[in-house]
Protein backbone atom coordinates (compact mmCIF):
# COMPACT_ATOMS: atom_id res chain seq x y z
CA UNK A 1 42.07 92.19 37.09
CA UNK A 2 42.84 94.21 34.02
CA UNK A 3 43.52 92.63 30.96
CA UNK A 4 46.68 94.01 28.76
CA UNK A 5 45.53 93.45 25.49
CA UNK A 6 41.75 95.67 25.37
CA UNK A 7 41.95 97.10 29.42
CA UNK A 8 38.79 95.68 30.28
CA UNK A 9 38.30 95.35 34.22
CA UNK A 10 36.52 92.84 36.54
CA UNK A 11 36.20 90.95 39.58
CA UNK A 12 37.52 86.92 39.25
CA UNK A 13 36.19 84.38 41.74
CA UNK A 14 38.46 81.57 40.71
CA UNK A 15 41.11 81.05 38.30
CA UNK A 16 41.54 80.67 35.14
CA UNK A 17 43.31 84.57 34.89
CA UNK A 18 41.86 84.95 31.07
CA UNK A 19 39.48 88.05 30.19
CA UNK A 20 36.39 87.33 29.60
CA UNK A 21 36.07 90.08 27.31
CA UNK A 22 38.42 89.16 24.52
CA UNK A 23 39.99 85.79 26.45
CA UNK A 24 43.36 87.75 26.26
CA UNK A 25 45.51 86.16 28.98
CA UNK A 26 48.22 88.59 29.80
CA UNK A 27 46.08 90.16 32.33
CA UNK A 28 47.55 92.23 35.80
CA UNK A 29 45.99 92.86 39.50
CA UNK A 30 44.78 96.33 39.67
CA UNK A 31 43.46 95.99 43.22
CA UNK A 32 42.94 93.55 45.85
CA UNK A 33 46.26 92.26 45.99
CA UNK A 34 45.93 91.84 50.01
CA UNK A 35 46.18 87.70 50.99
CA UNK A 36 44.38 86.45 53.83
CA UNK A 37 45.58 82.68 55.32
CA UNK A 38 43.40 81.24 57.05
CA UNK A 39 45.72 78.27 57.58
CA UNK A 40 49.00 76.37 56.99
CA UNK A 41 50.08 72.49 57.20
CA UNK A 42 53.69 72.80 57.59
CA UNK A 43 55.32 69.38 56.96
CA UNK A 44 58.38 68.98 59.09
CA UNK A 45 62.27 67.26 57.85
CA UNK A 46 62.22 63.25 58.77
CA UNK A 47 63.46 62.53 62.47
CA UNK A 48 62.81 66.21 63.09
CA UNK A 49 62.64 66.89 67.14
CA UNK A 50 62.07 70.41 67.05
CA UNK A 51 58.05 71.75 67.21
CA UNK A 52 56.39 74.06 64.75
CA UNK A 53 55.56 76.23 67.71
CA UNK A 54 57.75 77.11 70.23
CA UNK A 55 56.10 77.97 73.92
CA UNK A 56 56.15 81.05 73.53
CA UNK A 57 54.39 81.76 70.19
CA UNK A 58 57.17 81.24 67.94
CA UNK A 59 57.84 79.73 65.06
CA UNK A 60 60.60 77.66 65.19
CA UNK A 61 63.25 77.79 62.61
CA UNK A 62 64.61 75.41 60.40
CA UNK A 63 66.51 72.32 62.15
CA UNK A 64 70.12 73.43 61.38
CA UNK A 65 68.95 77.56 60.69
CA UNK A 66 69.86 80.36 62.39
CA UNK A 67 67.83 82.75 64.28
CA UNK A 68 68.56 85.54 61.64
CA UNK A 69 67.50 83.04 58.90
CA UNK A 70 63.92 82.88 60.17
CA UNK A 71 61.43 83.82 57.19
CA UNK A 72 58.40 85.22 59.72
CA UNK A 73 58.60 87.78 61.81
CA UNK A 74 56.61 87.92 65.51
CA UNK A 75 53.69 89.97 66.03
């Protein structure tokens, strides 16, 4: 992170986003903005029939949604 207000840099661990420099806390990602997931609980609509995963791999889309309206693509 870099903070705004005196542009000192460092590495955080774990929130709180405040410098520890001058505890400024408009601060801003410099690098490292890559996310890894290394997993999801997906809570499904009550009386929902339709699985998370499809057979094949897929996500399944919203009860009601459209194909086009599905937020993750295949890989």
């Amino acid at each position: 992170l870099r903070c705004a207000a005196c542009e000192h840099e460092w590495e955080i661990e774990e929130p709180p986003f405040w410098c520890p420099e001058c505890a400024g806390g408009e601060v801003a990602a410099v690098r490292g903005e890559e996310l890894e997931v290394e997993s999801i609980e997906i809570e499904t609509g009550v009386g929902s029939t339709e699985p998370a995963i499809e057979p094949e791999g897929r996500l399944g889309r919203p009860s009601g949604g459209k194909e086009e309206d599905a937020c993750i693509a295949r890989t």
